[in-house]
Protein backbone atom coordinates (compact mmCIF):
# COMPACT_ATOMS: atom_id res chain seq x y z
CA UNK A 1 0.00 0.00 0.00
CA UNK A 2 3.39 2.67 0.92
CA UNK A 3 4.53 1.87 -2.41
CA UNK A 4 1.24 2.22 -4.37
CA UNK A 5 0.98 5.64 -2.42
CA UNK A 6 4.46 6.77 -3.54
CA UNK A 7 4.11 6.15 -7.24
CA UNK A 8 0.69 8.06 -6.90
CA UNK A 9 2.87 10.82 -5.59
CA UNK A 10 5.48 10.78 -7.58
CA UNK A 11 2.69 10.90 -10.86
CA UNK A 12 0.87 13.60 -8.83
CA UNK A 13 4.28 15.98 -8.24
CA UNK A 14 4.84 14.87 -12.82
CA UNK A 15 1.82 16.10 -13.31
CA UNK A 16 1.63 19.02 -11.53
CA UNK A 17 5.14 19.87 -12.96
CA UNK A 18 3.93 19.55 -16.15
CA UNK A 19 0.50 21.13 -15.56
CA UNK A 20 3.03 24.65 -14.50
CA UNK A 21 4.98 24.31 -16.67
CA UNK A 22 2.18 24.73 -19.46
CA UNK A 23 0.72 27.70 -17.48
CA UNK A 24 3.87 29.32 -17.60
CA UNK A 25 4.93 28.82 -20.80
CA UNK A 26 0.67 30.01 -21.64
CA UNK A 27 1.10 32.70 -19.79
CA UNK A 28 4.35 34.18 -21.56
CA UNK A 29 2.63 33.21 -25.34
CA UNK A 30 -0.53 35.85 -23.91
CA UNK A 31 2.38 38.39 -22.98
CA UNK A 32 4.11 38.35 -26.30
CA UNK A 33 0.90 38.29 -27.87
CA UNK A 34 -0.18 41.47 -25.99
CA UNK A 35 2.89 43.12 -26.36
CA UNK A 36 2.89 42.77 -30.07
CA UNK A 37 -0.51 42.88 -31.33
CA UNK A 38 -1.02 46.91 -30.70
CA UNK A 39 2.38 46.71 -33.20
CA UNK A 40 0.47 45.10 -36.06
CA UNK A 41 -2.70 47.21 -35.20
CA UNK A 42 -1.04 50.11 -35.57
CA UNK A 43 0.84 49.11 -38.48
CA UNK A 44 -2.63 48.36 -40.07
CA UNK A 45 -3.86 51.96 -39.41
CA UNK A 46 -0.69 53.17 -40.83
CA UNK A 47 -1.13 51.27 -43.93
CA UNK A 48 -4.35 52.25 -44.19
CA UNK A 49 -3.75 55.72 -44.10
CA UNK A 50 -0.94 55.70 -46.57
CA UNK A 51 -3.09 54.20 -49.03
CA UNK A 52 -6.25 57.11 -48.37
CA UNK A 53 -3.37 59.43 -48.72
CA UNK A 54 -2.28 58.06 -52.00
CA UNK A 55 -5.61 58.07 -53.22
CA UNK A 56 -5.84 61.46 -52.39
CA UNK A 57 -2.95 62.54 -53.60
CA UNK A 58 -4.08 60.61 -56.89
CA UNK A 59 -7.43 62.23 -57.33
CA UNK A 60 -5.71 65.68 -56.38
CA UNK A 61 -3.31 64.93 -59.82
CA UNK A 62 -6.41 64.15 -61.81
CA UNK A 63 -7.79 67.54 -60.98
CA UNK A 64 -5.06 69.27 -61.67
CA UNK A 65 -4.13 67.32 -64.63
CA UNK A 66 -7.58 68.57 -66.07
CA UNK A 67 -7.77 71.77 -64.94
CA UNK A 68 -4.14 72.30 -66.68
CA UNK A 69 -5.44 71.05 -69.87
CA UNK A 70 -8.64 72.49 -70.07
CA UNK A 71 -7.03 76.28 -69.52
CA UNK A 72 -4.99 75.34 -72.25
């Protein structure tokens, strides 16, 4: 029965080793995560705005474009 007990032990301490060691390793994957997903969001927004600006920019050149070649 003292032997049965220990092996049940020693399987209970495994698992529970294993069991934190899984936490920990969640719990730093959620930090990283954290950390760098405001990086890509913001890169997104960036991205986003370049291209409105382009567009922008592009329309502004069609204007112009006409306007030059209509005074003409």
């Amino acid at each position: 029965m003292i032997k049965t007990s220990k092996i049940w032990t020693v399987r209970f301490h495994r698992y529970v080793s294993i069991g934190s060691t899984i936490l920990v390793g969640a719990n730093a994957a959620i930090q990283i995560w954290l950390t760098l997903n405001p990086i890509f969001h913001v890169e997104k927004v960036t991205h986003s705005l370049e291209q409105q600006v382009y567009s922008l920019d592009s329309r502004y050149q069609s204007v112009e474009h006409h306007a030059v070649t209509k005074n003409e």
